[in-house]
N, C-alpha and C. Protein backbone atom coordinates (compact mmCIF):
# COMPACT_ATOMS: atom_id res chain seq x y z
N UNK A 1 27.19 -12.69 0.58
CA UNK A 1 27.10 -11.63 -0.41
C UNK A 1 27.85 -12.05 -1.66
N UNK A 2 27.11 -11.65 -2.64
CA UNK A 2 27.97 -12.37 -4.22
C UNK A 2 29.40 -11.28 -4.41
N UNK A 3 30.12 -11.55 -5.28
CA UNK A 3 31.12 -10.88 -5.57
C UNK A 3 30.41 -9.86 -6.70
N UNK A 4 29.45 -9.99 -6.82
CA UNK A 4 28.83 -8.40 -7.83
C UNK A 4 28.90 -7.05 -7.42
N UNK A 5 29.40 -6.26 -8.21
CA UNK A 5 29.44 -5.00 -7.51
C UNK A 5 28.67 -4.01 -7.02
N UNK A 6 28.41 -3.78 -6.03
CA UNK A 6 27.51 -3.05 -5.44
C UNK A 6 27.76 -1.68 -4.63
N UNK A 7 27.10 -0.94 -4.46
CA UNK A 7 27.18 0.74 -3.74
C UNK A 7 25.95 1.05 -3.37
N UNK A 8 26.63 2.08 -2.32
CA UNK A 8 26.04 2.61 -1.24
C UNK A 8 26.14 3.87 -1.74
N UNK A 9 24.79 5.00 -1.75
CA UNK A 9 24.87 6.25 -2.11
C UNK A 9 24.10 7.31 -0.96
N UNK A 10 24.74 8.27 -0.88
CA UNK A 10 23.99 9.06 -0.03
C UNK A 10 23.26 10.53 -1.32
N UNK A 11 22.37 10.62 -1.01
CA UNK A 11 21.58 11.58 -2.04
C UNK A 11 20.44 12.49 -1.27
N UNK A 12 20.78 13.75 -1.20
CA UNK A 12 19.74 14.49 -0.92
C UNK A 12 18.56 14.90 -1.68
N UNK A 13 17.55 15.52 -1.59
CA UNK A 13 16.23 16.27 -2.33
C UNK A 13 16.51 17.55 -1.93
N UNK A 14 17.03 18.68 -1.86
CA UNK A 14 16.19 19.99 -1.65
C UNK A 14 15.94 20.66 -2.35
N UNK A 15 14.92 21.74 -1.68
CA UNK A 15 14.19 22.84 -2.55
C UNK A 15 13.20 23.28 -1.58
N UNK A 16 12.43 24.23 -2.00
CA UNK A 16 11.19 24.69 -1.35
C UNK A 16 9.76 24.13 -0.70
N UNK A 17 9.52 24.17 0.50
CA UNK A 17 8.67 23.39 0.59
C UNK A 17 7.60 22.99 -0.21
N UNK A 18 7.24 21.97 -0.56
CA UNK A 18 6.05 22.02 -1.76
C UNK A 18 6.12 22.11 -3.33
N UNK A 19 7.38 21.86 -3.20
CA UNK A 19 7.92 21.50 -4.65
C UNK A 19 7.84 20.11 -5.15
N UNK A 20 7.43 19.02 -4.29
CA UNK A 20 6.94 18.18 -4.87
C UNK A 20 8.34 17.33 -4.55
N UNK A 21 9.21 17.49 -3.62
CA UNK A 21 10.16 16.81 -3.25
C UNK A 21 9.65 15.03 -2.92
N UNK A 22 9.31 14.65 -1.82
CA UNK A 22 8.68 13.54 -0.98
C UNK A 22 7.98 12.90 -2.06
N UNK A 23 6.95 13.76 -3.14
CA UNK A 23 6.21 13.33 -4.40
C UNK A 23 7.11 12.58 -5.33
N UNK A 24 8.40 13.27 -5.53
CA UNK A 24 9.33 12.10 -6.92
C UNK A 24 10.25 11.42 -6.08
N UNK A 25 10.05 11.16 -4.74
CA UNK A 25 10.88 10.18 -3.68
C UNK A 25 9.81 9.27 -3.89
N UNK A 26 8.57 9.40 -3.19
CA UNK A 26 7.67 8.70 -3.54
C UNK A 26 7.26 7.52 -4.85
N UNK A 27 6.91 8.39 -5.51
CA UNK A 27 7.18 7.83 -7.24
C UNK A 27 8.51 6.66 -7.90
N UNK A 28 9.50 7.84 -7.33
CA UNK A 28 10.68 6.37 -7.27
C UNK A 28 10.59 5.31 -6.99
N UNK A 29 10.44 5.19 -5.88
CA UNK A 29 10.73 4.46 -4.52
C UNK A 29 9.47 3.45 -4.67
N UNK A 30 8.25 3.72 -4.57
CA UNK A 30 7.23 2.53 -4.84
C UNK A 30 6.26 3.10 -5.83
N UNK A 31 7.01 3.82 -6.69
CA UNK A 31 6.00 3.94 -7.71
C UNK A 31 4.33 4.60 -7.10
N UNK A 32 3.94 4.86 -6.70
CA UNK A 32 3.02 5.68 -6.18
C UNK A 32 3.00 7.46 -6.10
N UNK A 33 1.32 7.94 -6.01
CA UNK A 33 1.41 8.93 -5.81
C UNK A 33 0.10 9.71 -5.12
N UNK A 34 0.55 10.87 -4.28
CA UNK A 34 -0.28 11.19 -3.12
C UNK A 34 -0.66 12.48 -3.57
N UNK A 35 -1.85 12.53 -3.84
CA UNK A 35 -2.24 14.15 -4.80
C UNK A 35 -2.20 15.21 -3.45
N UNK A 36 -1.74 16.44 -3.83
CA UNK A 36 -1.49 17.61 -3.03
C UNK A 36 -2.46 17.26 -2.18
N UNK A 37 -3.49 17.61 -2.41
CA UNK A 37 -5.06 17.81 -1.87
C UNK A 37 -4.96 16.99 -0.50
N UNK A 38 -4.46 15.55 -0.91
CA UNK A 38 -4.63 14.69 0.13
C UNK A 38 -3.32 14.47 1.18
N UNK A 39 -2.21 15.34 0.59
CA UNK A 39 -1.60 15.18 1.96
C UNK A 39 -0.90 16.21 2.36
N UNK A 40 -0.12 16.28 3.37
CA UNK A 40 0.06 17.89 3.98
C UNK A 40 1.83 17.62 4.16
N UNK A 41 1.99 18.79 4.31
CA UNK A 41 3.11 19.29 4.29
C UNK A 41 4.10 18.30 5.14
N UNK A 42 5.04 17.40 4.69
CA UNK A 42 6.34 16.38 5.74
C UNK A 42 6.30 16.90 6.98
N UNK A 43 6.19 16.48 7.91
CA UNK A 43 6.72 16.55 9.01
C UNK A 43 7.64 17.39 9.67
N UNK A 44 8.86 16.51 8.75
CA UNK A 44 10.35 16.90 8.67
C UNK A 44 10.80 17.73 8.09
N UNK A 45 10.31 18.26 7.46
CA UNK A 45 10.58 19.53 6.46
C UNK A 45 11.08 20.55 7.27
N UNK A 46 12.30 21.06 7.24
CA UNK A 46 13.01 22.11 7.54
C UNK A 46 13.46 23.01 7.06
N UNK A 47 13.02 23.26 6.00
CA UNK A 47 13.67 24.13 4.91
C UNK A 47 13.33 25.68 5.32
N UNK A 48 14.26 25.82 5.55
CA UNK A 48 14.67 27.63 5.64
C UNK A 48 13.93 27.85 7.19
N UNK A 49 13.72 27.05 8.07
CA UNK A 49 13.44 27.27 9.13
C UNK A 49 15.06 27.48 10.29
N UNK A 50 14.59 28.87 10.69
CA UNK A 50 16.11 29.06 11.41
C UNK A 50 16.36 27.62 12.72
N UNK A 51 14.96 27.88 13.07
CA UNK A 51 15.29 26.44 14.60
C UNK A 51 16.00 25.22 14.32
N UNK A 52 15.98 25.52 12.82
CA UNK A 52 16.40 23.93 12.92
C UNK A 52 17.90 24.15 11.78
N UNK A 53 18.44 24.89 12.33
CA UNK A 53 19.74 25.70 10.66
C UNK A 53 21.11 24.70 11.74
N UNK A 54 21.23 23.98 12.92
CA UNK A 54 21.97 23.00 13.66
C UNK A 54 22.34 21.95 13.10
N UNK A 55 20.97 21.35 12.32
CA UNK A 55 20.77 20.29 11.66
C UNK A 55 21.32 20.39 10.65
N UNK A 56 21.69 21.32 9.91
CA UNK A 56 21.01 21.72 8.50
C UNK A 56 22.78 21.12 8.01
N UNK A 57 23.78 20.74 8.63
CA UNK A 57 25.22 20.06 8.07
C UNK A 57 25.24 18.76 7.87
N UNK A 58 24.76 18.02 9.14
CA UNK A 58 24.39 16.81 9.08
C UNK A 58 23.35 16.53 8.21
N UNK A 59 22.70 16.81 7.41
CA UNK A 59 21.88 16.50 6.35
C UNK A 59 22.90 16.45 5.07
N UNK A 60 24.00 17.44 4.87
CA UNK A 60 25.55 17.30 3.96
C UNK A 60 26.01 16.82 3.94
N UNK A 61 26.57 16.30 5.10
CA UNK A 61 27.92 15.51 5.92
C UNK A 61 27.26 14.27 4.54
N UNK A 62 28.92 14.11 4.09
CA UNK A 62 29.05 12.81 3.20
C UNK A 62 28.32 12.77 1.72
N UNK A 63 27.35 13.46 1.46
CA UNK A 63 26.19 13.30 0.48
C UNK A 63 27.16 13.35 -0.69
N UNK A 64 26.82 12.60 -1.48
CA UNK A 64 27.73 11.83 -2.93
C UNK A 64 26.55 12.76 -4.43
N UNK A 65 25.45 12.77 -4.14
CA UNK A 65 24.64 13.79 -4.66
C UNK A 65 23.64 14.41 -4.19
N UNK A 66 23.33 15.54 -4.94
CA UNK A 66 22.07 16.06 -4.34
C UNK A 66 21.53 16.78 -5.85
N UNK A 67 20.04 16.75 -4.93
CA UNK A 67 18.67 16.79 -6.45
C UNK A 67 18.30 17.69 -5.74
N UNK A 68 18.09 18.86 -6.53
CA UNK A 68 17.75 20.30 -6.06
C UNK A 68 16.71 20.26 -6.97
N UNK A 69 15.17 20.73 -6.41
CA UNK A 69 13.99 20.43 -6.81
C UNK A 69 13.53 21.65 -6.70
N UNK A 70 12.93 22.81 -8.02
CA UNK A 70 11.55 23.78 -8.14
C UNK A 70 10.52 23.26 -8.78
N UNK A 71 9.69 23.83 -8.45
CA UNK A 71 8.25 23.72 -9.03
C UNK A 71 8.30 25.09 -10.01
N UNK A 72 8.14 23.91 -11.82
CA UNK A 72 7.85 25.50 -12.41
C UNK A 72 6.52 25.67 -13.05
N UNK A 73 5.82 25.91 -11.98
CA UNK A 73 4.60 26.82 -11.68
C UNK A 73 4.71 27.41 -10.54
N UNK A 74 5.76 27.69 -9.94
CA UNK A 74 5.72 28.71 -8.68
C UNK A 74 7.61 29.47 -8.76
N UNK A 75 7.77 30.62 -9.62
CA UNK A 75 8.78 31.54 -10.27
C UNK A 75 9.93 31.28 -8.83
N UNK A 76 9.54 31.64 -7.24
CA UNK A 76 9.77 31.65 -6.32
C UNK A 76 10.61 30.49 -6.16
N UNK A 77 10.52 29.43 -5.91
CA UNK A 77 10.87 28.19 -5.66
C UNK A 77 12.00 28.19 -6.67
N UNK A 78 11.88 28.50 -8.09
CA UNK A 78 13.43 28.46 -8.85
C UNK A 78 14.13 29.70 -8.47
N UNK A 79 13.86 30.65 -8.51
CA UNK A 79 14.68 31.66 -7.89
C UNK A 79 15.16 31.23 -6.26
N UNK A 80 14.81 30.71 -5.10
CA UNK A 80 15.35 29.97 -4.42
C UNK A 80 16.60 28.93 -4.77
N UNK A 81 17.02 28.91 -5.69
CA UNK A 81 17.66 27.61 -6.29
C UNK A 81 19.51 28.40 -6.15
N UNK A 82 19.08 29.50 -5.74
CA UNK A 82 20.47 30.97 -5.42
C UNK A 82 20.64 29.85 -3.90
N UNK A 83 19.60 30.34 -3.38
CA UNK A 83 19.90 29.94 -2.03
C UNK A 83 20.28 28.28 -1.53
N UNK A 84 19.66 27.56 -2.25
CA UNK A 84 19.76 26.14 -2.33
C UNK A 84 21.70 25.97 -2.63
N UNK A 85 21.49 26.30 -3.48
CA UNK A 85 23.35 26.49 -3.71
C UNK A 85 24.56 27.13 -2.56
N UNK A 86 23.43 27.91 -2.32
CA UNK A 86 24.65 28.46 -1.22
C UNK A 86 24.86 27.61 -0.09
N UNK A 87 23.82 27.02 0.71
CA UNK A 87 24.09 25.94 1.42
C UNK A 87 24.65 24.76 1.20
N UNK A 88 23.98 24.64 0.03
CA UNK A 88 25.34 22.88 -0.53
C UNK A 88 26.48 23.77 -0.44
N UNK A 89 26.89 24.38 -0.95
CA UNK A 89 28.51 24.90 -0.93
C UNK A 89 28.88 24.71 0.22
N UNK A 90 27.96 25.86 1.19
CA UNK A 90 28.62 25.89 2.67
C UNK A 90 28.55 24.56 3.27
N UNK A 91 27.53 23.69 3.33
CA UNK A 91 27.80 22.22 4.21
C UNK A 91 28.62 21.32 3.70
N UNK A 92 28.13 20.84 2.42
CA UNK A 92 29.05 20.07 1.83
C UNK A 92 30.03 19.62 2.04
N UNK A 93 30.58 18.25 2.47
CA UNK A 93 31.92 17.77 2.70
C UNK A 93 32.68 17.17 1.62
N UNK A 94 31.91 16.92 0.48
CA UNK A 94 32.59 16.33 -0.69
C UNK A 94 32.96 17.51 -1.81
N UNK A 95 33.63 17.09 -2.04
CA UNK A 95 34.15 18.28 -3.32
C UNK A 95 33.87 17.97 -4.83
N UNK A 96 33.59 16.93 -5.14
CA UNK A 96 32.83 15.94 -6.24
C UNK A 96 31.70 15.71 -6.03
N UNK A 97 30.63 16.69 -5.26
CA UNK A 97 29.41 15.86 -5.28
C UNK A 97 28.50 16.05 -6.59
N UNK A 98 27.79 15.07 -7.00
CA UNK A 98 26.82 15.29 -8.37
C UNK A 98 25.88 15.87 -7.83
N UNK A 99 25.19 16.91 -9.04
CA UNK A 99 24.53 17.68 -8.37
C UNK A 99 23.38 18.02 -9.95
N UNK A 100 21.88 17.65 -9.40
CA UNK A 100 21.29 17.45 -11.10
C UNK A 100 19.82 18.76 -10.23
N UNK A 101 19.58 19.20 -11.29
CA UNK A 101 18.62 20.37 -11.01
C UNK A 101 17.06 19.54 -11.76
N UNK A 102 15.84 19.53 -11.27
CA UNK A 102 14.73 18.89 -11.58
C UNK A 102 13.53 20.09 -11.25
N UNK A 103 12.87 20.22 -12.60
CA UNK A 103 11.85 20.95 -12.26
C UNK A 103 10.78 19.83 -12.52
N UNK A 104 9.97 20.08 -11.68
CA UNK A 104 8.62 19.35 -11.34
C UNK A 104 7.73 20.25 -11.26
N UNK A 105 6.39 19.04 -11.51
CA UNK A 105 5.17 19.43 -11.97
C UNK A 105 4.92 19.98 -13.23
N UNK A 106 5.58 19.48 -14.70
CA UNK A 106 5.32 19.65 -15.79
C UNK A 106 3.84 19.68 -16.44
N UNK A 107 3.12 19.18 -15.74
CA UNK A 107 1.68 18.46 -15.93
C UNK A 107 0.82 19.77 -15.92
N UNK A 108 1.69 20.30 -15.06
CA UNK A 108 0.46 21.91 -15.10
C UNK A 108 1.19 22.86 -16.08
N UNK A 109 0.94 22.27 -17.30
CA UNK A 109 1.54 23.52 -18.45
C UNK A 109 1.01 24.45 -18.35
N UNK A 110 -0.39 24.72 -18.23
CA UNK A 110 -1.09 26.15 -17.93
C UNK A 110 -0.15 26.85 -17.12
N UNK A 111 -0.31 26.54 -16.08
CA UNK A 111 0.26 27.04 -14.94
C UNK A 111 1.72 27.05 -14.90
N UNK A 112 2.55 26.90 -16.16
CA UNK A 112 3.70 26.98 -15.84
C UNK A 112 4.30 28.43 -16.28
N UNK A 113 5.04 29.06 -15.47
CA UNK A 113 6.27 30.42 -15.10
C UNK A 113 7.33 30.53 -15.78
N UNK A 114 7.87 29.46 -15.14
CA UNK A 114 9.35 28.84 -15.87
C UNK A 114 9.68 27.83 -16.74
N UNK A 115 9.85 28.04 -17.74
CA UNK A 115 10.04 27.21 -18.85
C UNK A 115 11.64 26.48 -18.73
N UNK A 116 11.40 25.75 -19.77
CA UNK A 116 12.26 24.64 -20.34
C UNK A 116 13.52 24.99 -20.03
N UNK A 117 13.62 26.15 -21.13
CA UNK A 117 14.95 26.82 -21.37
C UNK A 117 15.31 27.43 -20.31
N UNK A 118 14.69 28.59 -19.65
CA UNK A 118 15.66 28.89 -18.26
C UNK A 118 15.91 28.16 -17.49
N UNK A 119 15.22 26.86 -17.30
CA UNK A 119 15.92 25.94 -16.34
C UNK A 119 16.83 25.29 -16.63
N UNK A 120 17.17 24.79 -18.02
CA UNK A 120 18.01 24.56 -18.54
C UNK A 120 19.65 25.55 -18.95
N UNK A 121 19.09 26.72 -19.05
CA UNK A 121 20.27 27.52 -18.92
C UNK A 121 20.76 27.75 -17.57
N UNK A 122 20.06 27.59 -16.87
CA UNK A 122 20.48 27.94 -14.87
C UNK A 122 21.14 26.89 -14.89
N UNK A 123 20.66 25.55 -15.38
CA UNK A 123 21.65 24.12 -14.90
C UNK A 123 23.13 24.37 -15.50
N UNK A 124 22.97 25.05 -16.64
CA UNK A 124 24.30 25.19 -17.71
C UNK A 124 25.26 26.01 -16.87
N UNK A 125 24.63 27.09 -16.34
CA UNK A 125 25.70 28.15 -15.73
C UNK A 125 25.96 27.87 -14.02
N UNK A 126 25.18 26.70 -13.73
CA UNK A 126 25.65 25.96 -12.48
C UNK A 126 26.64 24.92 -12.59
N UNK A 127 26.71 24.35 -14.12
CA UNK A 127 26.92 23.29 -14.49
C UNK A 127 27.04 22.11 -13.63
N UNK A 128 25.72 21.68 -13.95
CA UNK A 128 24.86 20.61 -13.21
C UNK A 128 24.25 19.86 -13.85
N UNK A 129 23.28 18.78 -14.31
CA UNK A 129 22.52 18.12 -14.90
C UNK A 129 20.86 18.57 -14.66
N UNK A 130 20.50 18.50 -15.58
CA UNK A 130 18.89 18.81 -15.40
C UNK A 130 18.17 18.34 -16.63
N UNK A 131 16.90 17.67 -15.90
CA UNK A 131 15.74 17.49 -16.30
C UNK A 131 14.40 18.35 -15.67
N UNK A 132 13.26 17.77 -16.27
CA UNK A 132 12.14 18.04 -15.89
C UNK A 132 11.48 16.66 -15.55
N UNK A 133 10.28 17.01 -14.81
CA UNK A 133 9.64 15.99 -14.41
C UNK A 133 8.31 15.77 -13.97
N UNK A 134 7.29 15.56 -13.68
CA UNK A 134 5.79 15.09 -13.24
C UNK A 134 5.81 14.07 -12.27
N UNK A 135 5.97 14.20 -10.88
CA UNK A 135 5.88 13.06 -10.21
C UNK A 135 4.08 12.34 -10.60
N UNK A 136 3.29 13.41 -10.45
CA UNK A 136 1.83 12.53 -10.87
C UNK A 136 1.76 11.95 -11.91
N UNK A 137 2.56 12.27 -12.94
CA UNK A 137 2.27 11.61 -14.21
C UNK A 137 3.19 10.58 -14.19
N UNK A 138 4.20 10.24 -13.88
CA UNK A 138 5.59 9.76 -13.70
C UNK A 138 6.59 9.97 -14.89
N UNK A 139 6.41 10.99 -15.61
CA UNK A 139 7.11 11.62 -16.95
C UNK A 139 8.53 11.76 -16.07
N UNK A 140 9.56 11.33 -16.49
CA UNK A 140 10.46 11.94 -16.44
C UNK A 140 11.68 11.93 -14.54
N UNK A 141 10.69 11.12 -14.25
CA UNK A 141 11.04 10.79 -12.78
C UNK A 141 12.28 9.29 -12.21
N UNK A 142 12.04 8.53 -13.21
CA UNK A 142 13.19 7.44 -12.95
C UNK A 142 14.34 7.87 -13.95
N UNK A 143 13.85 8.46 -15.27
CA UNK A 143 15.02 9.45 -15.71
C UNK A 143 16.08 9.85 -14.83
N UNK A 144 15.25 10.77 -14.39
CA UNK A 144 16.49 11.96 -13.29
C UNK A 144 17.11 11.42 -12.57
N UNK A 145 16.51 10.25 -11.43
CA UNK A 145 17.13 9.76 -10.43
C UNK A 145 18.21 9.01 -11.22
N UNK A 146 17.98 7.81 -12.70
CA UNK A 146 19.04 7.49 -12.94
C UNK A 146 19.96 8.14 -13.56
N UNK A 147 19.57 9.14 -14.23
CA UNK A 147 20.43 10.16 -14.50
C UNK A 147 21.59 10.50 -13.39
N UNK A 148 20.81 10.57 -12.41
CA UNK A 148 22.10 11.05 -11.12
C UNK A 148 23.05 9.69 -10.83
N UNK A 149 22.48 8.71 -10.94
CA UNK A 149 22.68 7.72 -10.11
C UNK A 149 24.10 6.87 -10.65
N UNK A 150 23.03 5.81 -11.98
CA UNK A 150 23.50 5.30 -13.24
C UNK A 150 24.51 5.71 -13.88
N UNK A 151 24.31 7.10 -14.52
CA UNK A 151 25.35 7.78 -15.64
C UNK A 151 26.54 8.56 -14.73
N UNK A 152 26.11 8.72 -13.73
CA UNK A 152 27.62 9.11 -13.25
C UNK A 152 28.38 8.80 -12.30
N UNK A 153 29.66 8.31 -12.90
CA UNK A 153 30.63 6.77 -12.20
C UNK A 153 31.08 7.39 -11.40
N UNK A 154 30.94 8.82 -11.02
CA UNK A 154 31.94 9.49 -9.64
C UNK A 154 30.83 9.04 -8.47
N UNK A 155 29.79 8.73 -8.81
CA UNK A 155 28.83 7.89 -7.40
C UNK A 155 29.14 6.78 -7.09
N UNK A 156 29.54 6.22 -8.13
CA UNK A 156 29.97 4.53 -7.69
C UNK A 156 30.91 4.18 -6.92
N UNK A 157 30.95 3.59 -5.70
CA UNK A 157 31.99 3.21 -4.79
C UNK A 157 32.33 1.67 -4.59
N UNK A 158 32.65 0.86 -5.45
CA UNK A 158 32.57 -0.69 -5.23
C UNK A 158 33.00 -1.11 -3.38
N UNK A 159 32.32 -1.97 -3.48
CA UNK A 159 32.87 -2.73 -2.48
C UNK A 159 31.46 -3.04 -1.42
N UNK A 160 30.68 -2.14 -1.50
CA UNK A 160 29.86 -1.72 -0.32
C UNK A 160 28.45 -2.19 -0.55
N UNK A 161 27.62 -2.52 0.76
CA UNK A 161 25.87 -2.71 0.12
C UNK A 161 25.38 -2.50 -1.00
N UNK A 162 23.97 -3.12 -1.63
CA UNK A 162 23.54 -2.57 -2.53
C UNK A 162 22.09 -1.90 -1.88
N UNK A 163 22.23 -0.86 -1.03
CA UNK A 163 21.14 -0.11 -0.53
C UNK A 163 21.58 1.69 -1.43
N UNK A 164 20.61 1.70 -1.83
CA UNK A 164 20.54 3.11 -2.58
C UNK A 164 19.76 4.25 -0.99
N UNK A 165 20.55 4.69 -0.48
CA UNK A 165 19.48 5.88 0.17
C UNK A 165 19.67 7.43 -0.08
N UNK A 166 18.26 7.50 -0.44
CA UNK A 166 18.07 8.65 -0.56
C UNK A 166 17.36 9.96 0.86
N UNK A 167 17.99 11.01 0.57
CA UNK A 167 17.32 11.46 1.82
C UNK A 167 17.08 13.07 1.29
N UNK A 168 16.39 13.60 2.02
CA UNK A 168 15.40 14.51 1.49
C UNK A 168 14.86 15.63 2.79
N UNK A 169 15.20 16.73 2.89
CA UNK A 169 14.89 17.68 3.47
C UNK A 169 13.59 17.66 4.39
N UNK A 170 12.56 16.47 3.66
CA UNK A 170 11.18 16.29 4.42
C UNK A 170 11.59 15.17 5.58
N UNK A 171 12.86 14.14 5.20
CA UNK A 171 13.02 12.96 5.66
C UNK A 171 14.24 12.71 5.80
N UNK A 172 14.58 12.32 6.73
CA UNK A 172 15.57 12.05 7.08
C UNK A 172 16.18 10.68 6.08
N UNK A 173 15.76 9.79 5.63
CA UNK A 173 16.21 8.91 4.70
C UNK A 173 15.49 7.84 3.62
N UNK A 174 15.47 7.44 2.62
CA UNK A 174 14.28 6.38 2.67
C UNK A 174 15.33 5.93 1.85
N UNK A 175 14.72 3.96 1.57
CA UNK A 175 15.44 3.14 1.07
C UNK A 175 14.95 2.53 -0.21
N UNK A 176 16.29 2.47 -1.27
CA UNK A 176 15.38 1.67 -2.27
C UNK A 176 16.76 0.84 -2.80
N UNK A 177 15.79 -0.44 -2.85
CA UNK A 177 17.01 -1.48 -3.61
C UNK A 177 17.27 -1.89 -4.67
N UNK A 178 18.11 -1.93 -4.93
CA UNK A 178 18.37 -1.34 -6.46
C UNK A 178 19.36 -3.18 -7.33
């Protein structure tokens, strides 16, 4: 291993099912993208399912950030973003974790509920980081992640791998090397 500095990050996705989470993991990760139509709901997806609320710490345990994801074309999914918070609080083992708010699916301006500005004022009074984003289009998607990643040195831990994993409410982890 070279003497270059390298880190290991733990990073969650949540939000509502169908917010397009797995879609800007996807996009990241190999640049690709899987239109709604053609694929169905993760597997793994546990979100707000009580059977599985056991799990729901060990998905916290350690996480250095987390990307809290609405869809604004569905009002629901950002108003969820109450509840999304309350669980990072409650699991959470870090007391510094970065924490960036991403609305997705910009692409459907018709169809969009929630605008710019309230998501942007919700990030302000969470004080959090936020963008917007299009995993289909890829507007705005390696942004955010480096936004979380890159710009903020409280993630950086020298010494350690250079495996970036990210993990995500649908998935238990995926890898990208950075």
């Amino acid at each position: 291993m070279s003497s270059d500095s390298v880190a290991t990050f733990k990073i969650l996705m949540i939000g509502d099912s169908g917010v397009g989470k797995s879609s800007i993991l996807l996009r990241f990760t190999d640049d690709n993208f899987l239109p709604q139509e053609e694929s169905a709901p993760t597997i793994g997806d546990t979100a707000g399912q009580e059977k599985f609320r056991t799990l729901t710490s060990s998905y916290y345990r350690g996480a250095q950030g987390v990307v809290l994801v609405y869809d604004v074309c569905d009002k629901a999914s950002f108003e969820h973003l109450d509840n999304w918070f309350e669980e990072l609080n409650t699991y959470c083992t870090l007391q510094n974790v970065v924490k960036i708010i991403i609305g997705n699916k910009i692409d459907k301006e018709a169809e969009r509920v929630v605008s710019r500005k309230e998501g942007a004022e919700y990030a302000r009074q969470k004080q959090t980081l936020f963008l917007e984003c299009s995993a289909k289009t890829k507007i705005g998607v390696q942004q955010a992640i480096e936004e979380l990643i890159i710009e903020t040195p409280d993630l950086w831990d020298k010494g350690k791998s250079n495996t970036l994993v990210i993990s995500d409410t649908n998935k238990p982890q995926s890898e990208c090397y950075c």
